[in-house]
C-alpha atoms as a PDB file:
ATOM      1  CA  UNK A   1       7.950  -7.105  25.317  1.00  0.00           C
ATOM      2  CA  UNK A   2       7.481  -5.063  22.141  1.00  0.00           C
ATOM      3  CA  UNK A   3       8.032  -6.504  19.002  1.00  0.00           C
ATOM      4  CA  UNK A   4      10.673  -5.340  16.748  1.00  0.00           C
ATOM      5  CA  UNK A   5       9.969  -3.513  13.774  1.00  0.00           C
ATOM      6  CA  UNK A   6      11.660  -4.807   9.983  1.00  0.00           C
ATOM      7  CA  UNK A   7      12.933  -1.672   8.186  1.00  0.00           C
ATOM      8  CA  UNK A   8      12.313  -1.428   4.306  1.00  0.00           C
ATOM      9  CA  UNK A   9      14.909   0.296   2.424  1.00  0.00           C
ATOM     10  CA  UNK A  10      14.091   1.515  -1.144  1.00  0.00           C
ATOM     11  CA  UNK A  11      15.855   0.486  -3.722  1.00  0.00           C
ATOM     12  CA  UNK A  12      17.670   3.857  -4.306  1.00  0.00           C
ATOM     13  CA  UNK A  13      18.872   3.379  -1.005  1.00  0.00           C
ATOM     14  CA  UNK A  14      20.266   0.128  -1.510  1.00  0.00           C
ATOM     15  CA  UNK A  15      21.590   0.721  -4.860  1.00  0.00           C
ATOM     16  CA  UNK A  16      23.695   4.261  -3.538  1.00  0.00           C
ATOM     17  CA  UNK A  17      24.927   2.306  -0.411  1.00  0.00           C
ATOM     18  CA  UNK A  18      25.744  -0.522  -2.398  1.00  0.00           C
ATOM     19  CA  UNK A  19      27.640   1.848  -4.795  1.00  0.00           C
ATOM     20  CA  UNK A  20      29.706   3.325  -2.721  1.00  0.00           C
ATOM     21  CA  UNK A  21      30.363  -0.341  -1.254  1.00  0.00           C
ATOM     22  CA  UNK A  22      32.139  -0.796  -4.604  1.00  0.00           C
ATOM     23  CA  UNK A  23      34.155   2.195  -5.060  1.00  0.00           C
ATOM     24  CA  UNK A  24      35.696   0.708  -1.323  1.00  0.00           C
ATOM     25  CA  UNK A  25      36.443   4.405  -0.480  1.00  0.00           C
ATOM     26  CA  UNK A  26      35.262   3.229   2.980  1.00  0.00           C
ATOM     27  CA  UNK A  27      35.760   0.238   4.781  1.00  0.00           C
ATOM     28  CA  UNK A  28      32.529  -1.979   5.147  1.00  0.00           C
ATOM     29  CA  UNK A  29      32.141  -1.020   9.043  1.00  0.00           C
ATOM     30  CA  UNK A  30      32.161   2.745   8.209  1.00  0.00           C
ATOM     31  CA  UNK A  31      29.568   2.403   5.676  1.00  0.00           C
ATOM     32  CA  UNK A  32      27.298   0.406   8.510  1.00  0.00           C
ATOM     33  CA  UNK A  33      27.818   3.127  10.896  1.00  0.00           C
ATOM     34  CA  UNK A  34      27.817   6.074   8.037  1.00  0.00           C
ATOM     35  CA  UNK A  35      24.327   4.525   7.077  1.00  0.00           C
ATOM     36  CA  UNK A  36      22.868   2.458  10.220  1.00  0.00           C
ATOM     37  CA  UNK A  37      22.735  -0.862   8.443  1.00  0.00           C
ATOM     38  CA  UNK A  38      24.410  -3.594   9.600  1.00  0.00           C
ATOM     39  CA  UNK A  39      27.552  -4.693   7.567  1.00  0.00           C
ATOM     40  CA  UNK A  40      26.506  -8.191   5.979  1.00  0.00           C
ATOM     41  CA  UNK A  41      23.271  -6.329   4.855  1.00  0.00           C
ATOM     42  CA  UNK A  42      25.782  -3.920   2.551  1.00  0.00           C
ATOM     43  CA  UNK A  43      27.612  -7.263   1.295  1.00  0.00           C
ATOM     44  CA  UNK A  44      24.366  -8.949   0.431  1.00  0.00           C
ATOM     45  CA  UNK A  45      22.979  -5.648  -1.623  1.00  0.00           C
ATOM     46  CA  UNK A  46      26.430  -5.160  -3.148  1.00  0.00           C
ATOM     47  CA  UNK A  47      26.387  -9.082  -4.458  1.00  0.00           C
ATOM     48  CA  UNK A  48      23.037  -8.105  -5.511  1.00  0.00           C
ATOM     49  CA  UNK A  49      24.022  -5.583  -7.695  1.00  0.00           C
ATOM     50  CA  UNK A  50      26.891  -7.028  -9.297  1.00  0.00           C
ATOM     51  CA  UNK A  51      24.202 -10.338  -9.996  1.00  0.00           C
ATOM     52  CA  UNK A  52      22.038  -7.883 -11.582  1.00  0.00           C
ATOM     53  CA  UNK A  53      23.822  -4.551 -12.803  1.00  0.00           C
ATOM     54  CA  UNK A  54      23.926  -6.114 -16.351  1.00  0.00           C
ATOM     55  CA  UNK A  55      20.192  -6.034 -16.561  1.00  0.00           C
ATOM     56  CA  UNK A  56      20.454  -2.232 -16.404  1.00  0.00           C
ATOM     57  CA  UNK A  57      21.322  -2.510 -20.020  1.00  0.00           C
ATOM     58  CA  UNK A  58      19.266  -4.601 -22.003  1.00  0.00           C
ATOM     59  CA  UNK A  59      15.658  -3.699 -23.176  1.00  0.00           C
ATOM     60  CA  UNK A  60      14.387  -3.620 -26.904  1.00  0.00           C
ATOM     61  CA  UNK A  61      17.165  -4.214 -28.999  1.00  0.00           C
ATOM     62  CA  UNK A  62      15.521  -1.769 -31.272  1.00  0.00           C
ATOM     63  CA  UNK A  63      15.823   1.581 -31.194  1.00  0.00           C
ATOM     64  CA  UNK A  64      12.123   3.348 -32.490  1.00  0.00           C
ATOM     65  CA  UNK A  65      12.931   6.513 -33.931  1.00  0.00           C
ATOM     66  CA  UNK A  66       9.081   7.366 -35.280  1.00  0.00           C
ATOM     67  CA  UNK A  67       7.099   5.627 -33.119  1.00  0.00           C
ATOM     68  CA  UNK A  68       4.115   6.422 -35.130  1.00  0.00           C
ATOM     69  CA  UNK A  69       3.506   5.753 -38.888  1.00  0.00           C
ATOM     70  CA  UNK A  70       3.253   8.668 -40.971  1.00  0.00           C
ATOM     71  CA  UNK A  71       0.857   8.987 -43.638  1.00  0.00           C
ATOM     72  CA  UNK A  72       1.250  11.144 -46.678  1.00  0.00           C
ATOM     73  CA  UNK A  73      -1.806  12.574 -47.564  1.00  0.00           C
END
């Protein structure tokens, strides 16, 4: 018997099926067959993103106009 091989979806992947999981254009069941994944995988990486989607945003809470000093000479 062959083994069965895990497929690895990128995270652009994930993040434009999850996406479109959220606009609910499509029904969870067409998205699995639009995309070949099964349909708890698209719940899980839509949770995921709503967990998450927040971290999109933060970063250095200052913005650093002139990154380098200048000198007047």
């Amino acid at each position: 018997m062959s083994k069965r091989v895990r497929r690895n979806f990128s995270p652009d992947f994930k993040a434009k099926v999850a996406i479109e999981a959220l606009k609910e254009q499509l029904t969870l069941s067409e998205l699995a067959s639009k995309y070949q994944v099964h349909p708890n995988q698209i719940s899980e990486w839509k949770k995921q993103l709503l967990a998450s989607g927040a971290s999109v945003f933060e970063g250095s809470k200052r913005l650093h106009l002139y990154p380098f000093s200048e000198h007047n000479s």
